[in-house]
Structures are given as structure tokens and as C-alpha cells.
N, C-alpha and C. Protein backbone atom coordinates (compact mmCIF):
# COMPACT_ATOMS: atom_id res chain seq x y z
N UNK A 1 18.64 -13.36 17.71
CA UNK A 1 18.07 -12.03 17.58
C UNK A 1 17.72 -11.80 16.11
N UNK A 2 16.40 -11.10 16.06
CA UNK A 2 16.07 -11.27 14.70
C UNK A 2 16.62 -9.55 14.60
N UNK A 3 16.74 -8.98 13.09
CA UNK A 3 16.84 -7.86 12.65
C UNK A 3 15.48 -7.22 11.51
N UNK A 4 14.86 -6.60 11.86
CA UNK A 4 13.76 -5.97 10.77
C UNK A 4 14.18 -5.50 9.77
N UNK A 5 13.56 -5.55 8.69
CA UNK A 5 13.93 -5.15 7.01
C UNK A 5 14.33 -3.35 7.59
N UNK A 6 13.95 -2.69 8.99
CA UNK A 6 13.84 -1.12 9.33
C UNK A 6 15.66 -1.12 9.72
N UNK A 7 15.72 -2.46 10.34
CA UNK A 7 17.03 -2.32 11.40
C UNK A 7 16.79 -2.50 12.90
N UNK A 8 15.55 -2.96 13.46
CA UNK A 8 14.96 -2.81 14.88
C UNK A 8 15.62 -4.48 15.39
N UNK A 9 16.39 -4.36 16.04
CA UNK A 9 16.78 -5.51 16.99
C UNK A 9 15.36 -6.47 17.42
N UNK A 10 15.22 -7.37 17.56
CA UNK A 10 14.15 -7.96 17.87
C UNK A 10 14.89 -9.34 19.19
N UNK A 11 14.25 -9.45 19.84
CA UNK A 11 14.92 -10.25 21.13
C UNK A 11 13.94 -11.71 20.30
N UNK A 12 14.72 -12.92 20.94
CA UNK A 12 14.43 -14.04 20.43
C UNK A 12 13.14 -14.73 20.31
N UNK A 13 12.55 -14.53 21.91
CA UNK A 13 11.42 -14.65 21.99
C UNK A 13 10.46 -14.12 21.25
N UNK A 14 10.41 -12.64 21.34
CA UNK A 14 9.42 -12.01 20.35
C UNK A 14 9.74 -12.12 19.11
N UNK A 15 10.80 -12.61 18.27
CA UNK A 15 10.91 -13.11 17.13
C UNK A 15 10.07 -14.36 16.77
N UNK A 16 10.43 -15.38 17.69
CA UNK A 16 9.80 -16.95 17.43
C UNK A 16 7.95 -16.45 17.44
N UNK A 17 7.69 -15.63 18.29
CA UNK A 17 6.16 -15.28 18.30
C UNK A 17 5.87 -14.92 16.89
N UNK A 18 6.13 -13.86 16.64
CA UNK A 18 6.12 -12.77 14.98
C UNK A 18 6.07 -13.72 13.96
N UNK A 19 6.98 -14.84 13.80
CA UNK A 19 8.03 -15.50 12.70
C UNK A 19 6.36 -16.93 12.83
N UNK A 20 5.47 -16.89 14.11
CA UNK A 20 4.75 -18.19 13.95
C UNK A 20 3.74 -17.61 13.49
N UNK A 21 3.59 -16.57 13.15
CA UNK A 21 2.29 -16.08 12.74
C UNK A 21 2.93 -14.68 11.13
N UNK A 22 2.24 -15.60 10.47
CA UNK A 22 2.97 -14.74 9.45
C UNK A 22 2.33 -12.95 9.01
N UNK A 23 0.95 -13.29 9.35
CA UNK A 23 0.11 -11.87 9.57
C UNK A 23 0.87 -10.79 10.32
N UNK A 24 0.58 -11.37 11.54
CA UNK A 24 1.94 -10.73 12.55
C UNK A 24 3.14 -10.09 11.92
N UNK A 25 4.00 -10.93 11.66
CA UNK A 25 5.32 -10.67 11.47
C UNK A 25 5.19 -9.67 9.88
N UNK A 26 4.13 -10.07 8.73
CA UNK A 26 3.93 -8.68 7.93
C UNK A 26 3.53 -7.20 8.33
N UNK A 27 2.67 -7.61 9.45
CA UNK A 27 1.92 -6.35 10.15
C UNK A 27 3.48 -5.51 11.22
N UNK A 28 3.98 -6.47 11.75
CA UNK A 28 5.11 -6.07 12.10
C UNK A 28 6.49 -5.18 11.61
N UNK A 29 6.43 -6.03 10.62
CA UNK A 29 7.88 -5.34 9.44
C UNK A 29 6.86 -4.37 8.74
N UNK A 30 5.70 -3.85 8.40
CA UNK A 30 5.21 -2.65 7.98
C UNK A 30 4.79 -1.81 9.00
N UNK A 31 5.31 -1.96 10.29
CA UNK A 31 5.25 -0.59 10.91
C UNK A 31 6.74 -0.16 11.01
N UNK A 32 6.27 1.32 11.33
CA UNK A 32 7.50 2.78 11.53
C UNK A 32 8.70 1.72 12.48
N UNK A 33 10.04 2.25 12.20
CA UNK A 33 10.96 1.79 12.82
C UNK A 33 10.55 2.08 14.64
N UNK A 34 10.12 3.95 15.13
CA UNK A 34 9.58 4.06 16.23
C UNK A 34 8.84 2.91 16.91
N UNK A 35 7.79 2.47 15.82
CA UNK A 35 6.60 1.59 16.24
C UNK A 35 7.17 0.06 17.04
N UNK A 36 7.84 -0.21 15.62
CA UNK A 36 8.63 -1.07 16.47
C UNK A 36 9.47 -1.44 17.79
N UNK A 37 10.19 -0.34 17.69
CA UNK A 37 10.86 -0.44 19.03
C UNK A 37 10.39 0.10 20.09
N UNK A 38 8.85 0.02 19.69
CA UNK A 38 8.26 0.73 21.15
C UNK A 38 7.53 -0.75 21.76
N UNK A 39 7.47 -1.57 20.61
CA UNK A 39 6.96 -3.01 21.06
C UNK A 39 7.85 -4.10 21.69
N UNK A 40 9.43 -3.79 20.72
CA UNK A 40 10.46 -4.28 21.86
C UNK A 40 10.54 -3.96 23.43
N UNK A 41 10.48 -2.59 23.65
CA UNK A 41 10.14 -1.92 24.47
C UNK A 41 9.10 -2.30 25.60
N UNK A 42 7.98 -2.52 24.81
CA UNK A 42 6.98 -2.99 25.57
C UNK A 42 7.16 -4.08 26.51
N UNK A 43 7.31 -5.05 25.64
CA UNK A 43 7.40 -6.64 25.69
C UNK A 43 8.52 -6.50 26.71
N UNK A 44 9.50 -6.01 26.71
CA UNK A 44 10.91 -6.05 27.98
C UNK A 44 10.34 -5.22 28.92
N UNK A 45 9.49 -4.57 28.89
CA UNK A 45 9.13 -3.65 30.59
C UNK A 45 8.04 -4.44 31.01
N UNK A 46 7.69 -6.12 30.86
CA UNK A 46 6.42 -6.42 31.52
C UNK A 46 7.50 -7.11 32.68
N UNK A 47 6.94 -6.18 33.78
CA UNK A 47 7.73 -6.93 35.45
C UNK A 47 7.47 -8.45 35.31
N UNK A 48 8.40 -8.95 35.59
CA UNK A 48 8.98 -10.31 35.58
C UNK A 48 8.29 -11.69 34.46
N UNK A 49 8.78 -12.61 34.47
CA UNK A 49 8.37 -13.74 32.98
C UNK A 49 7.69 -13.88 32.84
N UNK A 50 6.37 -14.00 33.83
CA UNK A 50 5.11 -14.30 33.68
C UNK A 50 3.99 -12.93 32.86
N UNK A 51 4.80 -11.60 33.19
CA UNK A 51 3.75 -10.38 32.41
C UNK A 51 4.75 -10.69 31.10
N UNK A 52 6.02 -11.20 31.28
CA UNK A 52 6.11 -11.14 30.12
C UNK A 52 5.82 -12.06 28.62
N UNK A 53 5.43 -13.43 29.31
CA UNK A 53 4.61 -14.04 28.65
C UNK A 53 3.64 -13.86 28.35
N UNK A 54 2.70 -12.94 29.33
CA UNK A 54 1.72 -12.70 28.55
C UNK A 54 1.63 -11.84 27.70
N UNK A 55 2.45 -10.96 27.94
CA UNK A 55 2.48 -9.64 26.15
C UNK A 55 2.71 -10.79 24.70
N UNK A 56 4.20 -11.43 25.22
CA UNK A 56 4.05 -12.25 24.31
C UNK A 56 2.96 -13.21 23.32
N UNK A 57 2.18 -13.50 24.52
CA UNK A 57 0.92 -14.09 24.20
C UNK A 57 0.33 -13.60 23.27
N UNK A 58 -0.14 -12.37 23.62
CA UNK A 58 -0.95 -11.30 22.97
C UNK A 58 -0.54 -10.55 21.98
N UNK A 59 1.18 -11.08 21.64
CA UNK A 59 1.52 -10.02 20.55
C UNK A 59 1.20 -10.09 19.16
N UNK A 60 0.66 -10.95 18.68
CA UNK A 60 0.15 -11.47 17.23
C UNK A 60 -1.10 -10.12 17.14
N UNK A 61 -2.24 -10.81 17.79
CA UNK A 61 -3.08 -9.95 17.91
C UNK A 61 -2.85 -8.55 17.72
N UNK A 62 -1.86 -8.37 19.32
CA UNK A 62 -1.89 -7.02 18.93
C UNK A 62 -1.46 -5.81 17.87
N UNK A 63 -0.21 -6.48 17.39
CA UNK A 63 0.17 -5.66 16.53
C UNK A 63 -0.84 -5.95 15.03
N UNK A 64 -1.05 -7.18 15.04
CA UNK A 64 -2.36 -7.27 13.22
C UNK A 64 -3.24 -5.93 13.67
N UNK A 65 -3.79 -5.32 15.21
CA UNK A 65 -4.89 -4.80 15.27
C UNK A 65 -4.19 -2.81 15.03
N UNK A 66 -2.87 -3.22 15.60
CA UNK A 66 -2.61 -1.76 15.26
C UNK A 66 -2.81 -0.68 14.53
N UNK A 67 -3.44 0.40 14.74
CA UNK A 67 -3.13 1.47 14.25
C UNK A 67 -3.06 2.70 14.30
N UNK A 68 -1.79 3.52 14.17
CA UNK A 68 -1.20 4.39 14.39
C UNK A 68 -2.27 6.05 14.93
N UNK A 69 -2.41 5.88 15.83
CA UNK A 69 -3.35 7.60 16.14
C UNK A 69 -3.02 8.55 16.59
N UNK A 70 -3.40 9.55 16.12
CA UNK A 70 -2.51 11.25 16.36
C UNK A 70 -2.34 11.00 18.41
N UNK A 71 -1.14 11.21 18.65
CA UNK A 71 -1.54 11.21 20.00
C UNK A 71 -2.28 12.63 20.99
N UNK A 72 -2.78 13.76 20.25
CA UNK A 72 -3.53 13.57 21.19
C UNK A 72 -5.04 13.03 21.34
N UNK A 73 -5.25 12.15 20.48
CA UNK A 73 -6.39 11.41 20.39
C UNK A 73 -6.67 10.31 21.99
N UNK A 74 -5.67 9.99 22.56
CA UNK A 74 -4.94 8.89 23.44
C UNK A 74 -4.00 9.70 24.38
N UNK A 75 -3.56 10.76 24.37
CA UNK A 75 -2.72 11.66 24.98
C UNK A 75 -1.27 11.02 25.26
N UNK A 76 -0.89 10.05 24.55
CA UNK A 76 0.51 9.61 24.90
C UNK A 76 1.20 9.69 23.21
N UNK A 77 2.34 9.45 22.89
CA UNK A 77 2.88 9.56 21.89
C UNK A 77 2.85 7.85 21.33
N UNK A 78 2.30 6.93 21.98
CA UNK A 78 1.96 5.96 21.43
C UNK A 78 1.31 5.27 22.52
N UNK A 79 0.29 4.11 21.70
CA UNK A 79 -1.23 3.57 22.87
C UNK A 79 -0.42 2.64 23.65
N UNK A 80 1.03 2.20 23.38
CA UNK A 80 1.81 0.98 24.56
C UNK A 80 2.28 1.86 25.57
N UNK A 81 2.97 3.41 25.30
CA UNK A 81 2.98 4.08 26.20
C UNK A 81 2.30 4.54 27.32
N UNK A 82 2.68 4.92 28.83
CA UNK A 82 1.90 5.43 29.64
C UNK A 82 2.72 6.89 29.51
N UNK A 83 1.34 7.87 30.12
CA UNK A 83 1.97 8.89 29.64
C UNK A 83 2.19 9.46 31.11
């Protein structure tokens, strides 16, 4: 388990992802502690290994592309959220 410079628990898998892409893993450790653990979050609510490989997949990307928007721009309190 990795730990963020914030304090956000990070599960192993989504560590080894973050940690292979170094963009990632800066874009990562400079978001909000919230931000973060809404991506832990994320990544553990994809129904069973296979959705959850694919967030994994996609998590480099996604978080380099992040950025933070008033929610009600998106109407949820964050764009991984459903509202």
C-alpha cells in the first residue's frame, strides 16, 4: 500500500499503475486529499476485476487530464461521481 505525501491510502494495484507513469503519479500527489480518495474510491467500485482493470487501465490518462470544476458545472460534487 502506497501512502500520498496528503496521507491517502493507495491500494497496490493503483500504486504500481501511478508509480509506472511518472506524469501520473505527479498529477496524482498534486491533487486535493478529497480528489484523491475519490479515485481510490473509484477504482474499488468498478463491479468485479475486469471493470476494474479497466479503470486501472485508464488511470494514467485520466488523472494527467484532470481538472477540478465547480460542481454545478457537472452537477455532482466530483466528474467520477454519479450523482
Amino acid at each position: 500500500m502506497m501512502i500520498t505525501d496528503k496521507g491517502v491510502a493507495v491500494p497496490d494495484d493503483m500504486a504500481t499503475v501511478l508509480q509506472a507513469d511518472q506524469g501520473a503519479l505527479d498529477a496524482f500527489q498534486s491533487l486535493r486529499p478529497d480528489d484523491q480518495q475519490v479515485y481510490v474510491k473509484w477504482v474499488g467500485a468498478g463491479h468485479g476485476a475486469d471493470a476494474r482493470k479497466e479503470r486501472l487501465a485508464g488511470l494514467g490518462e485520466h488523472v494527467k487530464a484532470y481538472q477540478r470544476r465547480p460542481a454545478e458545472e457537472h452537477g455532482s460534487p466530483h466528474p467520477l461521481q454519479d450523482v
